[in-house]
N, C-alpha and C. Protein backbone atom coordinates (compact mmCIF):
# COMPACT_ATOMS: atom_id res chain seq x y z
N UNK A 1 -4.68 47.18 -114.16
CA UNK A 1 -5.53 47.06 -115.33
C UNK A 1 -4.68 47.24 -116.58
N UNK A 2 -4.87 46.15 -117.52
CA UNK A 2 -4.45 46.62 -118.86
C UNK A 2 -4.76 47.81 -119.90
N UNK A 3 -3.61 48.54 -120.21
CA UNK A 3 -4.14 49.79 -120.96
C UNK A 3 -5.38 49.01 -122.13
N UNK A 4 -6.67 50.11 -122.15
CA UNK A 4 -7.46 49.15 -123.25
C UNK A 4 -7.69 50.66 -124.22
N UNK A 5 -7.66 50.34 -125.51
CA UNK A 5 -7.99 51.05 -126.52
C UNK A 5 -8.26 50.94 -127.89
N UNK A 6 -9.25 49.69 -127.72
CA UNK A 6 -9.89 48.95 -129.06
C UNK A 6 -11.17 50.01 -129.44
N UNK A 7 -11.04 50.30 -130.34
CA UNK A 7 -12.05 51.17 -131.06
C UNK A 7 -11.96 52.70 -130.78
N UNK A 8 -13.52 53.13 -130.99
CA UNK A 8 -12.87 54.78 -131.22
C UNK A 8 -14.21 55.39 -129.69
N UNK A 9 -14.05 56.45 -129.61
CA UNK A 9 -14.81 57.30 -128.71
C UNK A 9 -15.31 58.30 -129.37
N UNK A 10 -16.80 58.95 -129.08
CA UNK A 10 -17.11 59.90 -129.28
C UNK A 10 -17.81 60.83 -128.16
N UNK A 11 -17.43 61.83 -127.70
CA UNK A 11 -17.80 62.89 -126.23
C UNK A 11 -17.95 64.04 -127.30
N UNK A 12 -19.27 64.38 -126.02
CA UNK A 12 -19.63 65.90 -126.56
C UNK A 12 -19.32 67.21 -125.24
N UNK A 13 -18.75 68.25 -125.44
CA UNK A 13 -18.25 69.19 -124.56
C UNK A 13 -19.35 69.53 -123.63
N UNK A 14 -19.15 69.42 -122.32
CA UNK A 14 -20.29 69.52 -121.25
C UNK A 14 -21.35 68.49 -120.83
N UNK A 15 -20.63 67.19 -121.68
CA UNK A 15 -20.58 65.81 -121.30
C UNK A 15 -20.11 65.01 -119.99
N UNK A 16 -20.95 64.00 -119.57
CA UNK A 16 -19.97 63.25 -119.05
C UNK A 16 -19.96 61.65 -119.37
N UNK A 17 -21.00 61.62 -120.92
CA UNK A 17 -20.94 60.20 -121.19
C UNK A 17 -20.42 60.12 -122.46
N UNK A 18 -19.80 58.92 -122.64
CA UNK A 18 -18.78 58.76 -123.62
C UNK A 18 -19.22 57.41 -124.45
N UNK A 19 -19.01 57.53 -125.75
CA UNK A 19 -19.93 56.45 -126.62
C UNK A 19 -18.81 55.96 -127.41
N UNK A 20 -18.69 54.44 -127.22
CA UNK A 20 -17.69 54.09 -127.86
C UNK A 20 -18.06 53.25 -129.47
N UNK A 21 -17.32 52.55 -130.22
CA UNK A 21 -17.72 52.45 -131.57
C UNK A 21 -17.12 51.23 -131.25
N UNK A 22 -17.11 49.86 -131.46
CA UNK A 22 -16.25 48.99 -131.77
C UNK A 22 -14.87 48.47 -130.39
N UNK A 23 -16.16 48.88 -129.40
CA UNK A 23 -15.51 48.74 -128.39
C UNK A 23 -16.10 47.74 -127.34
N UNK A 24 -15.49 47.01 -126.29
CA UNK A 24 -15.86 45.87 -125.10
C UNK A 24 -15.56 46.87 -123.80
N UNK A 25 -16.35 47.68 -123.12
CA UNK A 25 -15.64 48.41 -122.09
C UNK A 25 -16.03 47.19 -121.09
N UNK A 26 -17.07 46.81 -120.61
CA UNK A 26 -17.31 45.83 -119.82
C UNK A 26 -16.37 44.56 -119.37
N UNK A 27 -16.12 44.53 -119.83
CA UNK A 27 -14.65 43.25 -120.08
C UNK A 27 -13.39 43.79 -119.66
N UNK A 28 -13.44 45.10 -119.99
CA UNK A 28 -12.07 45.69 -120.07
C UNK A 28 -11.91 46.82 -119.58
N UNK A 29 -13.08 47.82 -118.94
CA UNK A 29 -12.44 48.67 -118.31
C UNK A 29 -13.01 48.59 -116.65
N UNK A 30 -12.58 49.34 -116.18
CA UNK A 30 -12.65 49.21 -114.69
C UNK A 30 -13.02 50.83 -114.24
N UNK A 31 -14.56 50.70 -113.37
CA UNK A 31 -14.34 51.88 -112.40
C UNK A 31 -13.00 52.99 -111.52
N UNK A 32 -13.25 53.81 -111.95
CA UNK A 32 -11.72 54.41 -111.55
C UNK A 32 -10.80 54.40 -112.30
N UNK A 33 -10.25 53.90 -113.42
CA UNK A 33 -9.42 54.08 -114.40
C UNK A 33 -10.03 55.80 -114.79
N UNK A 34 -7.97 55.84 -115.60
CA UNK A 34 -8.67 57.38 -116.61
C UNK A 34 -8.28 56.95 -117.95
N UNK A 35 -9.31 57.87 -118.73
CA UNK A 35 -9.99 57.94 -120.42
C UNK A 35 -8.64 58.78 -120.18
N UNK A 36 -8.17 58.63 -121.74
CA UNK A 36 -7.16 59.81 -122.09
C UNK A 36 -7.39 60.17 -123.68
N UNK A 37 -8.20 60.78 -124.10
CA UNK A 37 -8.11 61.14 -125.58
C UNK A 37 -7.20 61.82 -126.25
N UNK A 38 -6.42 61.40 -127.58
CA UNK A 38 -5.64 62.02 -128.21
C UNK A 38 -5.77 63.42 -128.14
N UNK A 39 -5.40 64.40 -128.37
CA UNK A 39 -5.17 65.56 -128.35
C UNK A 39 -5.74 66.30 -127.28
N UNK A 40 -6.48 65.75 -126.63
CA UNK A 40 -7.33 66.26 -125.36
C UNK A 40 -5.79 66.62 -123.87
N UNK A 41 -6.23 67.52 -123.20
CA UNK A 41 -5.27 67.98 -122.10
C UNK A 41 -5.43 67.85 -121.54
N UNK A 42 -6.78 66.65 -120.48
CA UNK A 42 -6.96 66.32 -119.39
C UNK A 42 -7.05 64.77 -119.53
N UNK A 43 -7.17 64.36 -118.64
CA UNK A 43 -7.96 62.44 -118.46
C UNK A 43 -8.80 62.89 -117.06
N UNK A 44 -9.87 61.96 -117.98
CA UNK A 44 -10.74 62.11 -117.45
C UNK A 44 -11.22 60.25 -116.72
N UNK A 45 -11.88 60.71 -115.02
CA UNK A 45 -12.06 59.56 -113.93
C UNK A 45 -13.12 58.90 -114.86
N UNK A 46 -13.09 57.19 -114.85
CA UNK A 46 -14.52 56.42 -115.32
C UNK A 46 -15.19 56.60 -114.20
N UNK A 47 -16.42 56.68 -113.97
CA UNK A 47 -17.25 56.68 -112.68
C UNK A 47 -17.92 55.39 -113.18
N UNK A 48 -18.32 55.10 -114.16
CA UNK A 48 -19.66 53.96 -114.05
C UNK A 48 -19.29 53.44 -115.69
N UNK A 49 -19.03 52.14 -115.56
CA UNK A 49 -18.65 51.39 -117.21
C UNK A 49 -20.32 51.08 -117.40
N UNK A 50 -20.99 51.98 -118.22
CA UNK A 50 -22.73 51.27 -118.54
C UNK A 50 -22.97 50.26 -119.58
N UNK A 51 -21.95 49.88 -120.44
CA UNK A 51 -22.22 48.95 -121.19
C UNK A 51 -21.52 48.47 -122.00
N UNK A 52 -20.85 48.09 -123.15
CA UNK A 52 -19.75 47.62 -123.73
C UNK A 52 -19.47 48.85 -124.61
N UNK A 53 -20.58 49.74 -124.68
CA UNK A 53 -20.13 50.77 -125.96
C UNK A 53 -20.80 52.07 -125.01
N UNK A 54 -20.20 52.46 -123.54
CA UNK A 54 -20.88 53.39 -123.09
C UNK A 54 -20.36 53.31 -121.68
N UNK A 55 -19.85 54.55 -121.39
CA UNK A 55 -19.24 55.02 -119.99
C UNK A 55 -19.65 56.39 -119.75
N UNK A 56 -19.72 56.52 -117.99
CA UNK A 56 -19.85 57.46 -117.53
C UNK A 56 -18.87 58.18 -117.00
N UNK A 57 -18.38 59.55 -116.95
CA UNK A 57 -17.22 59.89 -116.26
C UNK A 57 -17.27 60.74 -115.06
N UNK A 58 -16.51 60.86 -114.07
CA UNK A 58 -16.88 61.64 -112.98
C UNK A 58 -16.78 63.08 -113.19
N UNK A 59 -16.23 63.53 -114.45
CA UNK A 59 -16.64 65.01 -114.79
C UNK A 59 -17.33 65.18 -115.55
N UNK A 60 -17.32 66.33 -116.22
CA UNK A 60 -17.70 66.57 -117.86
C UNK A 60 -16.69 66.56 -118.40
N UNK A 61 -16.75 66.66 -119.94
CA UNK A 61 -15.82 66.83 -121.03
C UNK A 61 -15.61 68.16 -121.12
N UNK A 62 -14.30 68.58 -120.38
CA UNK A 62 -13.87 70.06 -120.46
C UNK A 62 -13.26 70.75 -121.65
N UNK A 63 -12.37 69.97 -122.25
CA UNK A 63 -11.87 70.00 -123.39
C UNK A 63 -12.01 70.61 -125.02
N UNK A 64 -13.77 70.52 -124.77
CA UNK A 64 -14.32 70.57 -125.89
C UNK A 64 -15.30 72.17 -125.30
N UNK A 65 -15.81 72.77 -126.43
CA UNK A 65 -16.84 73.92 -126.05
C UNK A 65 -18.34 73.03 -125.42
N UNK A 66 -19.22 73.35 -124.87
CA UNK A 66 -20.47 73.15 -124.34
C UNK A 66 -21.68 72.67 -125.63
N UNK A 67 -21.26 71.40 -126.02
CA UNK A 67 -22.15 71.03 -127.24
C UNK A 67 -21.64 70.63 -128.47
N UNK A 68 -20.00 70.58 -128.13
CA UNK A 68 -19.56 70.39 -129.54
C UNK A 68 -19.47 69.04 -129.42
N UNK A 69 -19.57 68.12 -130.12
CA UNK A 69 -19.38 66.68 -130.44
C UNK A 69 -18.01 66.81 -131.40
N UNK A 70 -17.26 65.21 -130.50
CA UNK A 70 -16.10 64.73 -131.20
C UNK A 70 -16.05 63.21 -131.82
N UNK A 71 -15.93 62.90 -132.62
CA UNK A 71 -16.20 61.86 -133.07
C UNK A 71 -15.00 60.58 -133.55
N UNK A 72 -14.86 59.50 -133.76
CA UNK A 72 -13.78 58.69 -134.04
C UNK A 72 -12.56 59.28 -133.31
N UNK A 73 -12.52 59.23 -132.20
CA UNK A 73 -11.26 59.44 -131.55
C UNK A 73 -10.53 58.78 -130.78
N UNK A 74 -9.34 58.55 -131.28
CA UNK A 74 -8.18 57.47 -130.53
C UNK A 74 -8.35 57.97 -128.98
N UNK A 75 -8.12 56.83 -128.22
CA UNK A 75 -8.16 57.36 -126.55
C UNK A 75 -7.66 55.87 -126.16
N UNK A 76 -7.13 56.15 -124.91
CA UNK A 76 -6.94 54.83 -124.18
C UNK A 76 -7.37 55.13 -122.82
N UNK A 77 -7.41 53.94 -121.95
CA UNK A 77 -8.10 53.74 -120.93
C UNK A 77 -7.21 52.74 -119.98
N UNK A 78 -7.12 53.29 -118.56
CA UNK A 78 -6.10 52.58 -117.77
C UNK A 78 -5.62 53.40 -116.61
N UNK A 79 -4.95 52.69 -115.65
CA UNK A 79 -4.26 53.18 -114.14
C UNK A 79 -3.00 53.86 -114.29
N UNK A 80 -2.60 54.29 -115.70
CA UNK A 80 -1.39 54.87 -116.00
C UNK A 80 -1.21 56.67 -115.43
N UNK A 81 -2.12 56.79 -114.52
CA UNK A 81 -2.69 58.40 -114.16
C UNK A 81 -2.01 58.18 -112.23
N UNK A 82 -2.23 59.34 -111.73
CA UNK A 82 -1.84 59.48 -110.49
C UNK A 82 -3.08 59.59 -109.74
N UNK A 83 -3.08 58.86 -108.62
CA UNK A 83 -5.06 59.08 -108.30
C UNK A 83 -5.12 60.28 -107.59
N UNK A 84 -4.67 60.95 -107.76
CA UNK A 84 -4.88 62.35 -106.73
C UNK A 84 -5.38 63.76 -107.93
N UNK A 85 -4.56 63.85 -109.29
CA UNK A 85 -4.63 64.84 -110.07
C UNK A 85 -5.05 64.26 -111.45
N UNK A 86 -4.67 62.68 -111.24
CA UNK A 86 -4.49 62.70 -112.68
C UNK A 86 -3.17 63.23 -113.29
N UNK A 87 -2.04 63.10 -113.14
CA UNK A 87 -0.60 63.02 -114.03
C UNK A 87 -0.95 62.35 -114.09
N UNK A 88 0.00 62.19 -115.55
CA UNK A 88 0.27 61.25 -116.17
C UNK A 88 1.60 60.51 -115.62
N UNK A 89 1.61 59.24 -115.89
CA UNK A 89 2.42 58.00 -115.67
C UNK A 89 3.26 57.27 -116.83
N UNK A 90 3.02 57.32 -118.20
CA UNK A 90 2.77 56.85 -119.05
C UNK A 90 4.05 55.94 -119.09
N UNK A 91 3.10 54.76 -120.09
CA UNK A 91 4.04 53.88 -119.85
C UNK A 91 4.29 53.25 -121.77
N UNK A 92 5.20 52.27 -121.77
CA UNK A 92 5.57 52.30 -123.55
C UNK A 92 3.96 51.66 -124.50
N UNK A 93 3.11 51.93 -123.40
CA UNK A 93 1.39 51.37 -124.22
C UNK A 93 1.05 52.66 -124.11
N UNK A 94 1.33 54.04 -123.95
CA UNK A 94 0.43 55.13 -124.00
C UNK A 94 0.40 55.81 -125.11
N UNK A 95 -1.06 56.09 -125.28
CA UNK A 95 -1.43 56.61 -127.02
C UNK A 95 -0.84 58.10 -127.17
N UNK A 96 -0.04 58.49 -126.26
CA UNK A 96 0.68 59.86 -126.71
C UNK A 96 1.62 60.01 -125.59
N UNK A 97 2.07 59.83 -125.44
CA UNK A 97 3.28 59.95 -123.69
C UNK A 97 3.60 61.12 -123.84
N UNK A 98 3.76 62.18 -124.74
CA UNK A 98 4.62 63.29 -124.79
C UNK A 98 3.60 64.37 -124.18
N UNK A 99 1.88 63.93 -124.70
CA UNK A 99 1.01 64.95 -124.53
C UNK A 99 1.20 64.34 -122.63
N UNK A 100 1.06 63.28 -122.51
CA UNK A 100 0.68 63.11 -121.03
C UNK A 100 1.57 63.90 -120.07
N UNK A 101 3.02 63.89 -120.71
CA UNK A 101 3.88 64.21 -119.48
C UNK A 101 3.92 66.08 -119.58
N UNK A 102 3.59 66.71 -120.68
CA UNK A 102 3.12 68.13 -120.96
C UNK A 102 2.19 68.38 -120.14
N UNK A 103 1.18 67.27 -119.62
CA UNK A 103 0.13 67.87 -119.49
C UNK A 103 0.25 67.50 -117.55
N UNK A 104 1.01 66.73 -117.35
CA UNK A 104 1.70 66.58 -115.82
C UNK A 104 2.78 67.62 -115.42
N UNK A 105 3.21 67.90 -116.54
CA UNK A 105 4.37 69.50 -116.25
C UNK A 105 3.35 70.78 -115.82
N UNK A 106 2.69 70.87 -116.88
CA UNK A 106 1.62 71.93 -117.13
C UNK A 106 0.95 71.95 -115.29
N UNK A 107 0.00 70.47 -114.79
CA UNK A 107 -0.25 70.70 -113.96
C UNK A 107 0.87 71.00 -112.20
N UNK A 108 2.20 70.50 -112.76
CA UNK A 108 2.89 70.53 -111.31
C UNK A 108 3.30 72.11 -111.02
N UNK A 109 3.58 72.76 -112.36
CA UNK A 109 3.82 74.22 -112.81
C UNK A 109 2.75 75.00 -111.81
N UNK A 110 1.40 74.68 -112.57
CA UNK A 110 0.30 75.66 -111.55
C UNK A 110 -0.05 75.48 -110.59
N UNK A 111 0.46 74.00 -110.08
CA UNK A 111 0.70 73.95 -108.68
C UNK A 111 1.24 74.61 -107.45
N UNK A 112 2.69 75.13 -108.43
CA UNK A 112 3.84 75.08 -107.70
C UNK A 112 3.54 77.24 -107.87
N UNK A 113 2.83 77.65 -108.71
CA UNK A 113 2.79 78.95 -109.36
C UNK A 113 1.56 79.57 -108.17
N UNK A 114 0.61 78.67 -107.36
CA UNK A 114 -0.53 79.15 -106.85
C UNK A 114 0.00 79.43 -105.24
């Protein structure tokens, strides 16, 4: 799948649906891909693309407190993840590679720490 990240996202913490602005997910994203939002420390699984401006994810939005809404936020979407944890993969289309591979250290660390 092509990395896709036309328009913006907005998730609220203890979410698992995601509302996009100026976006085609239908066309362009695929069940099973992961969401990766800028500053966010996880990616999160698509479970269900519901409409061109609306996805479901197989978690909640951990990231955020229980109710907080985020709004206009850069994110991309794509197979650039590991299907087992979610590392990151990132490749020269990823909207932050530095957070991804921090956040694949971070998880091999508490892996390797448990």
């Amino acid at each position: 799948m092509k990395l896709y990240s036309d328009g913006t996202v907005t998730v609220t913490g203890g979410s698992n649906t995601v509302d996009g602005g100026g976006t085609a997910f239908k066309a362009n994203v695929e069940e099973g891909a992961f969401l990766s939002i800028k500053g966010f420390s996880k990616a999160y699984q698509v479970a269900k693309v519901v409409s061109d401006t609306q996805l479901l994810l197989s978690s909640k939005i951990s990231d955020l407190s229980d109710g907080i809404l985020a709004s206009s936020l850069e994110y991309a979407i794509g197979d650039e993840f590991t299907p087992w944890n979610a590392l990151a993969c990132p490749t020269r289309h990823s909207i932050d590679p530095i957070a991804h591979i921090n956040r694949s250290l971070a998880a091999i660390d508490k892996a390797i720490g448990e």
